[in-house]
N, C-alpha and C. Protein backbone atom coordinates (compact mmCIF):
# COMPACT_ATOMS: atom_id res chain seq x y z
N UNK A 1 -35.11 -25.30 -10.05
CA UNK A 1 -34.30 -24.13 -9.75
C UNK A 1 -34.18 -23.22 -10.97
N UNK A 2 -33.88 -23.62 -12.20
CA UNK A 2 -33.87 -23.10 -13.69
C UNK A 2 -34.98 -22.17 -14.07
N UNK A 3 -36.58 -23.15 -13.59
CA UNK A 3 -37.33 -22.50 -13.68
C UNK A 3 -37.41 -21.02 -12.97
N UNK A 4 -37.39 -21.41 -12.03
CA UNK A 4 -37.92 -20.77 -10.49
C UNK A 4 -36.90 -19.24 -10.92
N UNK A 5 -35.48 -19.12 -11.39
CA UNK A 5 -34.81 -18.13 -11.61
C UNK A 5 -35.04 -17.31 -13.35
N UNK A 6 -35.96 -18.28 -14.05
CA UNK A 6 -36.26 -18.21 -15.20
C UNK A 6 -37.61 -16.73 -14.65
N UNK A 7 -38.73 -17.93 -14.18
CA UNK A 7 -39.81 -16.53 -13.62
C UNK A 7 -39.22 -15.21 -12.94
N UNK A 8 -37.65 -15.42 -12.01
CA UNK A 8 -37.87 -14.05 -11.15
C UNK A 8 -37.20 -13.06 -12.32
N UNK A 9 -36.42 -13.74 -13.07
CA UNK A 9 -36.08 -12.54 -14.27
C UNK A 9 -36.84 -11.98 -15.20
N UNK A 10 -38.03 -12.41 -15.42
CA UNK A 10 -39.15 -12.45 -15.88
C UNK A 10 -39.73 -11.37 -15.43
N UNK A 11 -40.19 -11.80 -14.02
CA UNK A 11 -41.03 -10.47 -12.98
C UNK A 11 -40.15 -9.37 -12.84
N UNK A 12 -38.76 -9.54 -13.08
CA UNK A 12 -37.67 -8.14 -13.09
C UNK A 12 -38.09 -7.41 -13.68
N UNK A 13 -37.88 -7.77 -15.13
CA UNK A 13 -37.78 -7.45 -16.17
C UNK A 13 -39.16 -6.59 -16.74
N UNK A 14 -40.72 -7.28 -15.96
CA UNK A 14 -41.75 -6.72 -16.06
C UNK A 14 -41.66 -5.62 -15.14
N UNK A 15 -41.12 -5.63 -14.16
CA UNK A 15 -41.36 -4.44 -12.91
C UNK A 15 -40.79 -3.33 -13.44
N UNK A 16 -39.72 -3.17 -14.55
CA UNK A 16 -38.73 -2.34 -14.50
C UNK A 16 -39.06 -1.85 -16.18
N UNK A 17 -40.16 -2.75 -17.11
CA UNK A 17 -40.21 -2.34 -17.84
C UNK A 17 -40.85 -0.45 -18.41
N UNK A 18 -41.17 0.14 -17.76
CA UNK A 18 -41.69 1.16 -17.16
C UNK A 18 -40.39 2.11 -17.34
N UNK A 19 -39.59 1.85 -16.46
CA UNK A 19 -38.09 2.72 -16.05
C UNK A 19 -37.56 2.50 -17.52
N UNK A 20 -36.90 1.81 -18.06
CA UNK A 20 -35.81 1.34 -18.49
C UNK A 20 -36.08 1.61 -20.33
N UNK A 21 -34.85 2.39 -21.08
CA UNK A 21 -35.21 2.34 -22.00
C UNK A 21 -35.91 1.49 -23.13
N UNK A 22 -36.34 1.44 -24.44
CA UNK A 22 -36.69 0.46 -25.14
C UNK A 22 -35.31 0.10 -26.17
N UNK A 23 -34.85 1.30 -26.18
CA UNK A 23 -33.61 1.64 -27.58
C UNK A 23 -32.80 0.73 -27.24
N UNK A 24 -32.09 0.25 -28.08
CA UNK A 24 -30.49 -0.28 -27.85
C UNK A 24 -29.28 0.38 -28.41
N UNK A 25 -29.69 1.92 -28.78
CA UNK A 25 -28.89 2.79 -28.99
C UNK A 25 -27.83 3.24 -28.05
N UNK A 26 -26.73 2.90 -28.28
CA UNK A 26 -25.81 3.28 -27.47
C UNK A 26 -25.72 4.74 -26.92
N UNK A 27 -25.85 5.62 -27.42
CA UNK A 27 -25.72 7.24 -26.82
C UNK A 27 -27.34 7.22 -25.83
N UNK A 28 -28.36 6.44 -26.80
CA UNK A 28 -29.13 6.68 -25.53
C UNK A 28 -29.65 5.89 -23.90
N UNK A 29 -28.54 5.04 -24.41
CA UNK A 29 -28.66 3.94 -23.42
C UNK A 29 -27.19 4.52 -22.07
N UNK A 30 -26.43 5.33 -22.70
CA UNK A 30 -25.20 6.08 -21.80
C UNK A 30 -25.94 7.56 -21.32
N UNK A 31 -26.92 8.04 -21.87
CA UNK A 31 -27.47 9.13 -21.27
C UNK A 31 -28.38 8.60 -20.09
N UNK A 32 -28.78 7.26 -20.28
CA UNK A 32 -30.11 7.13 -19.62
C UNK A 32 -28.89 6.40 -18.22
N UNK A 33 -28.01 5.85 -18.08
CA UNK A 33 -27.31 5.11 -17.53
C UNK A 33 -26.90 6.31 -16.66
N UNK A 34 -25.86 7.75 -16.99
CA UNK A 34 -25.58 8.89 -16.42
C UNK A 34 -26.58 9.39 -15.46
N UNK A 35 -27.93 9.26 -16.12
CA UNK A 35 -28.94 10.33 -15.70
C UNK A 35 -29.52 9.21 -14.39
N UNK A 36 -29.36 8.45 -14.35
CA UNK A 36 -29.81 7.56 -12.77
C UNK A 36 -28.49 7.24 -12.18
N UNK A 37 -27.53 7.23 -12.47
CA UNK A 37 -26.40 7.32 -11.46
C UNK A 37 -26.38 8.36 -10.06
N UNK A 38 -26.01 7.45 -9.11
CA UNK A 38 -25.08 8.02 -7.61
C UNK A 38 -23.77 8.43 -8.05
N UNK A 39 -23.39 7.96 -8.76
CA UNK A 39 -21.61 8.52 -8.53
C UNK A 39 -20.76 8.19 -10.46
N UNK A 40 -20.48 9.03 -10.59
CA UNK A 40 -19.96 9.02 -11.68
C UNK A 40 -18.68 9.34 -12.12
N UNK A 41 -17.63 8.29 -12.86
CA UNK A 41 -16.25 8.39 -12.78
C UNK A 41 -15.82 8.64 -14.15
N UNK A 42 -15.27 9.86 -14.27
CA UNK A 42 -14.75 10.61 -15.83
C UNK A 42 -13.13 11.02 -15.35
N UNK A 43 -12.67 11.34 -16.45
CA UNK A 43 -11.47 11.67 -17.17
C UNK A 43 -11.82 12.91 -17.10
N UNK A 44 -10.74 14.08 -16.30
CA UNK A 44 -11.37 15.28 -16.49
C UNK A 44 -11.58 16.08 -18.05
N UNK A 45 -10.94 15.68 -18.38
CA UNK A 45 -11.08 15.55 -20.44
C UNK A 45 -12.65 15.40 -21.35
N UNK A 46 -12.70 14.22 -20.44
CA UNK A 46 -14.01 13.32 -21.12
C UNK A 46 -15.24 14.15 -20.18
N UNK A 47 -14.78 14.66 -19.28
CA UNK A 47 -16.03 15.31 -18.51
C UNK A 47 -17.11 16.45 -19.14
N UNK A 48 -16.57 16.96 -20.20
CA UNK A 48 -17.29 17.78 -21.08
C UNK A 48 -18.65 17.12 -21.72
N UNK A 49 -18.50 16.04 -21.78
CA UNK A 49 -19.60 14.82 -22.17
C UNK A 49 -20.69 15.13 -21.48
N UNK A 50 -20.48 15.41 -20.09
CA UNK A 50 -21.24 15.61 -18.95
C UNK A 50 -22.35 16.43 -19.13
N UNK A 51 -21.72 17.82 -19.88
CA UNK A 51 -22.88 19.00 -20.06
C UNK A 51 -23.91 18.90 -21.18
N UNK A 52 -23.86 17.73 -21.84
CA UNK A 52 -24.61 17.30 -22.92
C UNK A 52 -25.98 16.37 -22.51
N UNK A 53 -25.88 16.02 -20.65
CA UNK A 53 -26.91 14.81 -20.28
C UNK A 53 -27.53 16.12 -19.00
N UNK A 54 -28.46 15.78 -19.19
CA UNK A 54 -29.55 16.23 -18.51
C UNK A 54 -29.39 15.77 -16.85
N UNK A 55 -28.47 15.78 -16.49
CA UNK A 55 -28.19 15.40 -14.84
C UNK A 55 -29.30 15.73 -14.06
N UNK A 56 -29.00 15.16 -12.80
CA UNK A 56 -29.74 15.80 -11.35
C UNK A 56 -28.39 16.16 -11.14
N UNK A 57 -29.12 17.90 -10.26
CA UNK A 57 -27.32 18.41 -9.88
C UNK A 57 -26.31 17.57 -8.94
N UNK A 58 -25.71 17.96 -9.17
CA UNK A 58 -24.28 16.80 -8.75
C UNK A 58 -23.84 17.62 -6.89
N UNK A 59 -24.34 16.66 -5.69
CA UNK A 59 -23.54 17.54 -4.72
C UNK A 59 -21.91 17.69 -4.68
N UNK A 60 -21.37 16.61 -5.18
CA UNK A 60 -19.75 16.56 -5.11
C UNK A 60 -18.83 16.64 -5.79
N UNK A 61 -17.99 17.01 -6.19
CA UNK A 61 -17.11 16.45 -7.36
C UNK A 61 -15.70 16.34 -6.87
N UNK A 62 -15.09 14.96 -7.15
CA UNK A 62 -13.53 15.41 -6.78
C UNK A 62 -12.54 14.73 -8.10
N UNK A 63 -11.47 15.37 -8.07
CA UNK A 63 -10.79 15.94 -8.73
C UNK A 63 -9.82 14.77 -8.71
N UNK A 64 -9.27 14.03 -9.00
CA UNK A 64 -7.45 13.20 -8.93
C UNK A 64 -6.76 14.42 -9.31
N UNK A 65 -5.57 13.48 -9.03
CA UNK A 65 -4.41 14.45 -9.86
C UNK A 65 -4.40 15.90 -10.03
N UNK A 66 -4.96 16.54 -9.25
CA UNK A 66 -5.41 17.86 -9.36
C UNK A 66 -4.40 18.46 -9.26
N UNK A 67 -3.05 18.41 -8.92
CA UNK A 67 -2.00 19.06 -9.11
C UNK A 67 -1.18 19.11 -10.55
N UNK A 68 -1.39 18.20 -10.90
CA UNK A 68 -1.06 17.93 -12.28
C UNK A 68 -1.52 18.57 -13.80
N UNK A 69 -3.04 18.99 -12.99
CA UNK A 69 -4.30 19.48 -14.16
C UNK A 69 -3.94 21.20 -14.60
N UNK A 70 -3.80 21.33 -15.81
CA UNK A 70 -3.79 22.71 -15.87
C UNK A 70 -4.95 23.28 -15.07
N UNK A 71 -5.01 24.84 -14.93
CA UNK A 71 -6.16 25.22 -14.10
C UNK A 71 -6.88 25.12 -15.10
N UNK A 72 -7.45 25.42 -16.36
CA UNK A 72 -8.12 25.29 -17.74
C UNK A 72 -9.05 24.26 -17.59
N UNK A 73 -8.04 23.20 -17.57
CA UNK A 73 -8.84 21.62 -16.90
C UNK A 73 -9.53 21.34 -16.21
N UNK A 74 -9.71 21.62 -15.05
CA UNK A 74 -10.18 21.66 -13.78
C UNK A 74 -11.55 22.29 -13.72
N UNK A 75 -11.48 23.44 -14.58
CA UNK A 75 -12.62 23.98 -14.79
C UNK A 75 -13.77 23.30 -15.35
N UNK A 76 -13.17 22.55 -16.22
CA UNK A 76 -14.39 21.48 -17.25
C UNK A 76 -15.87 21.44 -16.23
N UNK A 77 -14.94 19.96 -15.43
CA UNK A 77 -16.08 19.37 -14.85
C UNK A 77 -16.60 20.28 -13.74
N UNK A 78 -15.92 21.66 -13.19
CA UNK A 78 -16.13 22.03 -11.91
C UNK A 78 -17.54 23.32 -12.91
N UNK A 79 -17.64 23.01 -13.72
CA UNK A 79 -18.52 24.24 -14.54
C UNK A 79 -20.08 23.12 -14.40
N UNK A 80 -20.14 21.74 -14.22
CA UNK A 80 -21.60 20.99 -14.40
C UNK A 80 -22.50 21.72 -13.42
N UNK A 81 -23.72 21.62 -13.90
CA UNK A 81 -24.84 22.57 -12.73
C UNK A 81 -24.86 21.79 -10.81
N UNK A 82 -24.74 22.79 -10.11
CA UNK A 82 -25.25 22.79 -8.91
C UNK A 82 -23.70 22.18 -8.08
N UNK A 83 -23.32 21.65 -8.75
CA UNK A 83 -22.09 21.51 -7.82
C UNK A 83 -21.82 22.35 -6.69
N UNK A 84 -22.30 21.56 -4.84
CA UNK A 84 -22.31 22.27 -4.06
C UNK A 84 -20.62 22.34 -3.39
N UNK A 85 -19.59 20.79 -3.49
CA UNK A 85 -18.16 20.60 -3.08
C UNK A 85 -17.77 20.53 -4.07
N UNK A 86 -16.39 20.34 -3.90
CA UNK A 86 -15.15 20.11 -4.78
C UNK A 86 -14.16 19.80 -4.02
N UNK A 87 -13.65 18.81 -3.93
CA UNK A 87 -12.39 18.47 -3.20
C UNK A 87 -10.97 18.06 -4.43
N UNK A 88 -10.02 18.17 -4.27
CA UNK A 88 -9.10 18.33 -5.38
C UNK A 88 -7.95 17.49 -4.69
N UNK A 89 -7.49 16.09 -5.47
CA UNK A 89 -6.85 15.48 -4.18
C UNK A 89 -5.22 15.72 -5.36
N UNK A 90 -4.42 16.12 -5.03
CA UNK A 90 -3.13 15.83 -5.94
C UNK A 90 -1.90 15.72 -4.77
N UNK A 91 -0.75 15.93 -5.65
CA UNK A 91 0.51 15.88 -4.65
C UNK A 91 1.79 16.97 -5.33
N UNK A 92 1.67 17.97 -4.58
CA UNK A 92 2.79 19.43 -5.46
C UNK A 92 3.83 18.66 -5.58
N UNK A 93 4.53 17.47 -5.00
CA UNK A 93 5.84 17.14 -5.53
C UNK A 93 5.97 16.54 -6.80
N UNK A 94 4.78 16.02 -7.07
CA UNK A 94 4.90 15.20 -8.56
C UNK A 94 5.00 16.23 -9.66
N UNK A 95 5.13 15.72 -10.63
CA UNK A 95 5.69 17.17 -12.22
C UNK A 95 4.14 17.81 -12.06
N UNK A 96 4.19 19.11 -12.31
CA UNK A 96 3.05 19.92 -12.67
C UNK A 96 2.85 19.61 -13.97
N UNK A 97 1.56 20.37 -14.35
CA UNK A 97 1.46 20.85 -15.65
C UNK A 97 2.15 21.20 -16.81
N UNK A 98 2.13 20.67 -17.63
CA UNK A 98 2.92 21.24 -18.82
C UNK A 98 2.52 22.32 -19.59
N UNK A 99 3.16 23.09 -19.89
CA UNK A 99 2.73 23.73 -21.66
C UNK A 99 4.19 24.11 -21.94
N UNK A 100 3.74 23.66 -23.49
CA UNK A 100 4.57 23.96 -24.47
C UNK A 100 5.31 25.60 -25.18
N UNK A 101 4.51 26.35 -24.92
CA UNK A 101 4.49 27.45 -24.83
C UNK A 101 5.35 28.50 -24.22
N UNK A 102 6.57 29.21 -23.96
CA UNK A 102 6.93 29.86 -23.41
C UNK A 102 6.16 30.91 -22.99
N UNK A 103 5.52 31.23 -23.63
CA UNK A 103 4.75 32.54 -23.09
C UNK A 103 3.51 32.04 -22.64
N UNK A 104 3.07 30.86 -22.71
CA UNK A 104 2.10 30.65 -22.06
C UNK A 104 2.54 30.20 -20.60
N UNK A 105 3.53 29.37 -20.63
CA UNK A 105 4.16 29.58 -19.03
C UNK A 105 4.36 30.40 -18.16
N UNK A 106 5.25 31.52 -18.95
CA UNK A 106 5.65 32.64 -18.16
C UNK A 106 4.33 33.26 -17.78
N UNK A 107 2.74 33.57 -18.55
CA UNK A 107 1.33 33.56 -18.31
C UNK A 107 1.33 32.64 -17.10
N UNK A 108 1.22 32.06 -16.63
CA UNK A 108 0.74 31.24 -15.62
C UNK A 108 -0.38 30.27 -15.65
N UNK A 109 0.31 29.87 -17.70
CA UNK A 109 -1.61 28.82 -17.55
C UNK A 109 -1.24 27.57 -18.00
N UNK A 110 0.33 27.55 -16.58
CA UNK A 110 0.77 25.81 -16.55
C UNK A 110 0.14 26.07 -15.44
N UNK A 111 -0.21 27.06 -14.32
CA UNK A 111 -0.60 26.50 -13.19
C UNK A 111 -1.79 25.84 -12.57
N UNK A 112 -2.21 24.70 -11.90
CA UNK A 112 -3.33 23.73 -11.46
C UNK A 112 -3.82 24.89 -10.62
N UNK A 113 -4.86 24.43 -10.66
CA UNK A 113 -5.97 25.21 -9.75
C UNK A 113 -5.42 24.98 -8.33
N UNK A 114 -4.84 23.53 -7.76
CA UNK A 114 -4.42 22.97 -6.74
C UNK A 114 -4.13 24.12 -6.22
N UNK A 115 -2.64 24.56 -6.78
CA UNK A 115 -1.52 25.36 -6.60
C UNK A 115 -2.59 26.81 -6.74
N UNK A 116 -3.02 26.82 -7.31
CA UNK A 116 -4.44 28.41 -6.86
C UNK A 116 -4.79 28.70 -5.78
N UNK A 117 -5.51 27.97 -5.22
CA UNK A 117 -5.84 27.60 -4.01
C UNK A 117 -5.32 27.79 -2.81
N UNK A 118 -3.85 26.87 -3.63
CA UNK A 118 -3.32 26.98 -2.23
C UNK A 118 -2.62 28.05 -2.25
N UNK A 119 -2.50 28.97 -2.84
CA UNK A 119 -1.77 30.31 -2.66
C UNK A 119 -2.99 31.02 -2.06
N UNK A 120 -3.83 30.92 -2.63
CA UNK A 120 -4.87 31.90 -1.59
C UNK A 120 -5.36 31.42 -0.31
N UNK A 121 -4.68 30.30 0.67
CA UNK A 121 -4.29 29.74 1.24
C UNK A 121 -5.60 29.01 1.63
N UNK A 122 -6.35 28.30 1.57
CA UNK A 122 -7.23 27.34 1.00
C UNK A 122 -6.69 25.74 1.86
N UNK A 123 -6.87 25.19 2.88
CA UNK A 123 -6.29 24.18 3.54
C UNK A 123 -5.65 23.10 2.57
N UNK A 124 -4.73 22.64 3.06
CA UNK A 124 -3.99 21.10 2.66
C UNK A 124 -3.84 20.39 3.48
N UNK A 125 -4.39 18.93 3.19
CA UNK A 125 -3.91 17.70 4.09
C UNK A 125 -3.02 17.14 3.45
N UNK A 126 -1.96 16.61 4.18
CA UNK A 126 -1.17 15.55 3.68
C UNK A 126 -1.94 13.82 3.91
N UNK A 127 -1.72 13.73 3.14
CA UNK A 127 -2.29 11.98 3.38
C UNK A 127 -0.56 11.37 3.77
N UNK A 128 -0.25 10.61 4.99
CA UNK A 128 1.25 10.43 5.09
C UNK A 128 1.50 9.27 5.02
N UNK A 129 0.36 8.08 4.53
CA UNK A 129 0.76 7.30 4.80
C UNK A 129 1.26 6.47 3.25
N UNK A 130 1.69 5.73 3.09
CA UNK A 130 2.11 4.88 1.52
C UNK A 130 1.81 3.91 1.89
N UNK A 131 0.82 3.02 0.70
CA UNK A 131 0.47 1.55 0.78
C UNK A 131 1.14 1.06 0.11
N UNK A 132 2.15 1.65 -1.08
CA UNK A 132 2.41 0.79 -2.39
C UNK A 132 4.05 0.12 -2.36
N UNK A 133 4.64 1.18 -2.26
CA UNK A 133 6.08 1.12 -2.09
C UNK A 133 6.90 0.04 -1.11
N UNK A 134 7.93 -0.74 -1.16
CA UNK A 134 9.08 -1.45 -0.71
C UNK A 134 9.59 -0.21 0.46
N UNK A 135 9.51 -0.43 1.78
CA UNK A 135 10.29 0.97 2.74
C UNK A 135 11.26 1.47 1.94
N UNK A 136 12.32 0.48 1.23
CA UNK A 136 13.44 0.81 1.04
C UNK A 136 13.65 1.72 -0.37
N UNK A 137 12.36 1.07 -1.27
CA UNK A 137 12.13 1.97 -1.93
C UNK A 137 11.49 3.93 -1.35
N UNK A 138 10.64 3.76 -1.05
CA UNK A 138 10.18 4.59 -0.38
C UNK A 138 10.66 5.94 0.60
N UNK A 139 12.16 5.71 1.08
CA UNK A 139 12.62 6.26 1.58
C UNK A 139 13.42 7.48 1.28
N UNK A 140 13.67 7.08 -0.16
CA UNK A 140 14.36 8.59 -0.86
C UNK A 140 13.43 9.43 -0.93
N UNK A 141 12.20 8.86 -1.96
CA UNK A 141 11.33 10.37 -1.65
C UNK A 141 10.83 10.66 -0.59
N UNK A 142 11.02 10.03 0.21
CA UNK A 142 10.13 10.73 1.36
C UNK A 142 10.70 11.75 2.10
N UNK A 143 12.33 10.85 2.28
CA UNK A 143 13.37 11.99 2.39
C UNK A 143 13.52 13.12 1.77
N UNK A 144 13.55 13.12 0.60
CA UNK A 144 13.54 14.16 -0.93
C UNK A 144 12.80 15.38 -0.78
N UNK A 145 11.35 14.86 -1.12
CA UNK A 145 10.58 15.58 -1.28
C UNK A 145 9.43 16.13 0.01
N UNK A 146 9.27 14.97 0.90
CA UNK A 146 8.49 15.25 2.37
C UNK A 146 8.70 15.39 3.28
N UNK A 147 10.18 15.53 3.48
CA UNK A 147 10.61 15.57 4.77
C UNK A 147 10.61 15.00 5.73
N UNK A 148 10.32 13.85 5.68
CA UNK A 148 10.31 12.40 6.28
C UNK A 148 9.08 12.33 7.04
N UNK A 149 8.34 12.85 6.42
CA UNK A 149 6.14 12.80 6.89
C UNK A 149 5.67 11.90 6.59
N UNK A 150 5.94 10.66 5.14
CA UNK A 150 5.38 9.65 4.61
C UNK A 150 5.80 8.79 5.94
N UNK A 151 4.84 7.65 6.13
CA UNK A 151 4.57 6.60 6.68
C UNK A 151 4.74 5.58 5.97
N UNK A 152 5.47 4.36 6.10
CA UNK A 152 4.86 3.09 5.67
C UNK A 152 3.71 2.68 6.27
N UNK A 153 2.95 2.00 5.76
CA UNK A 153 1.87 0.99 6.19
C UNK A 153 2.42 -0.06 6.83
N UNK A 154 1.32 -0.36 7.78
CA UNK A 154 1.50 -1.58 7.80
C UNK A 154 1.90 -2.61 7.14
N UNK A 155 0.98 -2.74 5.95
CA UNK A 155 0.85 -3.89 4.83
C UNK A 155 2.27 -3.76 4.12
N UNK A 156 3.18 -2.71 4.23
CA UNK A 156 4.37 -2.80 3.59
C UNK A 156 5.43 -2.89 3.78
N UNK A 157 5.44 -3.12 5.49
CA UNK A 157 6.10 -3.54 6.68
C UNK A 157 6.44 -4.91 6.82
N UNK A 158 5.26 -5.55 6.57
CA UNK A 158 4.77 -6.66 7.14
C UNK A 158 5.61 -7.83 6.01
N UNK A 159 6.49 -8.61 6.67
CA UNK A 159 7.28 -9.27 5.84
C UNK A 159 6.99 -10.29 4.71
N UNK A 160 5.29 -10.74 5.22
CA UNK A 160 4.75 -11.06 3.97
C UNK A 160 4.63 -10.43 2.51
N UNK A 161 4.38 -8.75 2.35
CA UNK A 161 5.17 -7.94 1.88
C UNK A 161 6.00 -8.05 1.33
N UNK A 162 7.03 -7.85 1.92
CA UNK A 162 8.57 -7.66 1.87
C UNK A 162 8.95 -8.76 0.94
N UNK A 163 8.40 -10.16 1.07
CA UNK A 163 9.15 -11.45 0.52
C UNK A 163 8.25 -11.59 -0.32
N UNK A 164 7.08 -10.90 -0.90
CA UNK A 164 6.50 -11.03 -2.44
C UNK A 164 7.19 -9.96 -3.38
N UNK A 165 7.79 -9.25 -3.00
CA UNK A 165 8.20 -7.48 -3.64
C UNK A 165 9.42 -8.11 -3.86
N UNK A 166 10.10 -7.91 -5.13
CA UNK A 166 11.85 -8.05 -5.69
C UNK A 166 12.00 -6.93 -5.67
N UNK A 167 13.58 -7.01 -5.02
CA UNK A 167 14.31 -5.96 -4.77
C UNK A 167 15.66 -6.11 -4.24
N UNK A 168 16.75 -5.00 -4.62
CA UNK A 168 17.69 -5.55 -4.49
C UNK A 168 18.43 -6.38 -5.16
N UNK A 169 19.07 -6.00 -6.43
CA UNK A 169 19.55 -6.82 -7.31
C UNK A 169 19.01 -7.86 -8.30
N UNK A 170 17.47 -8.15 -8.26
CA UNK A 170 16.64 -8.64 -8.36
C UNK A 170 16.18 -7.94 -9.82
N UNK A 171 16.65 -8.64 -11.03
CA UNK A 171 16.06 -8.18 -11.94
C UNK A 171 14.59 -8.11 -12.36
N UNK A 172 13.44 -7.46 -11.83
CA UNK A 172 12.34 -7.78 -12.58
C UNK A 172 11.67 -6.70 -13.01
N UNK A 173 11.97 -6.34 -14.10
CA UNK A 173 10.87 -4.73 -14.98
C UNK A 173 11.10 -3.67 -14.38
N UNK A 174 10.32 -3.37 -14.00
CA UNK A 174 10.14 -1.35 -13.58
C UNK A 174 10.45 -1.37 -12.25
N UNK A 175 10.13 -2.27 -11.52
CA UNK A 175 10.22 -2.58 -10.12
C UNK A 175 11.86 -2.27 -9.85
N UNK A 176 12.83 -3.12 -10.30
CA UNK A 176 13.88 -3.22 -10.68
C UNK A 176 14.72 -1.88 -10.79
N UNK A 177 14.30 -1.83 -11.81
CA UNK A 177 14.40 0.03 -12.77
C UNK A 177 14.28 0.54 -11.63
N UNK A 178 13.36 1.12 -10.97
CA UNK A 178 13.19 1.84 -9.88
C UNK A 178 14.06 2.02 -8.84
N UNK A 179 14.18 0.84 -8.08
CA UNK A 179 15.27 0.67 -7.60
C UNK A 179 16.56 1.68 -8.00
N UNK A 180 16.83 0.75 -9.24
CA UNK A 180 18.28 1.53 -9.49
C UNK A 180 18.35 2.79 -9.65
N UNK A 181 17.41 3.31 -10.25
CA UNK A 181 17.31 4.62 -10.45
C UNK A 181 17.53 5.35 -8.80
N UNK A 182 16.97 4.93 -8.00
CA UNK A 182 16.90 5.69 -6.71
C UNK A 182 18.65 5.17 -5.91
N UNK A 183 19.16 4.14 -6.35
CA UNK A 183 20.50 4.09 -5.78
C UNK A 183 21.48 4.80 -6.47
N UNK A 184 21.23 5.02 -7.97
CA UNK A 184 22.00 6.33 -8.59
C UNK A 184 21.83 7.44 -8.00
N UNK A 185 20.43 7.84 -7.44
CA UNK A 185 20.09 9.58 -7.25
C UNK A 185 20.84 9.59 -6.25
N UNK A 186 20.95 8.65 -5.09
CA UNK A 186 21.49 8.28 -3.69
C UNK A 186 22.75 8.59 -4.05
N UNK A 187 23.50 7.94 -5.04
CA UNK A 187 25.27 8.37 -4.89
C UNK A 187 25.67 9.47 -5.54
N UNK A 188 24.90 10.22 -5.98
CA UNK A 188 24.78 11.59 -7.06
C UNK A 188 25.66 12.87 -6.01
């Protein structure tokens, strides 16, 4: 068996010698890695990296947190060649953008492209459902901020769920924290 898996790595290794760099240079072993990729996952930050590798044009790009991203940001990766989509997934209730700047605020270059968009009225889906959250957690913001559109899941329903998740007086970390924090906002 030793053998037998000894030869097929062998014949791999010959088939592919052709493709595959010789270097063990790290920058050129991450260009050559980029440049045969299907799908590629960056930091919209780190995405500037991008315009330095010789791509095949990219049909898609999507965005996290795109509500969050200055519009500045957003631009990075949405500038790589051929990009035919862009989908931008964020959530307007969470904190926007920052700057430090007064006058760069009152400028408007805390605002996400998200929020661009959607002023030039550009569709929004809500995604309504929550996988993560305790219901009970869950229920202020949804109340709060969505107007009672969020869904629990199933999976967070489901009392198997329920009896792994502390809560409720239940001291444990952030989980905990959370909690209380949302039974203060509640008696506010």
């Amino acid at each position: 068996m030793r053998i037998e898996s000894v030869q097929v790595l062998r014949s791999v290794g010959q088939s592919l010698s052709d493709r595959l760099p010789r270097s063990t240079n790290r920058s050129i072993l991450i260009k050559f890695c980029l440049k045969n990729s299907s799908l590629i996952f960056s930091a919209v930050s780190n995405s500037y990296n991008l315009h330095e590798v010789d791509l095949e044009p990219l049909d898609l790009l999507v965005i996290d947190e795109a509500a969050q991203l200055k519009e500045c940001e957003s631009v990075i990766p949405m500038q790589l060649e051929a990009i035919r989509h862009a989908v931008l997934i964020g959530d307007e209730c969470q904190p926007q953008a920052w700057v430090k700047s007064r006058v760069s605020d009152e400028a408007g270059f805390g605002r996400s492209l998200f929020e661009r968009l959607g002023l030039f009225g550009h569709s929004e889906d809500l995604l309504n459902m929550q996988y993560r959250m305790h219901p009970e957690i869950s229920s202020f913001p949804n109340r709060k901020f969505y107007k009672d559109q969020i869904i629990d899941a199933p999976s967070v329903l489901c009392k198997k769920f329920q009896k792994s998740q502390p809560y409720k007086g239940i001291s444990r970390g952030k989980f905990s924290n959370l909690f209380l924090q949302q039974q203060y906002i509640l008696r506010k």
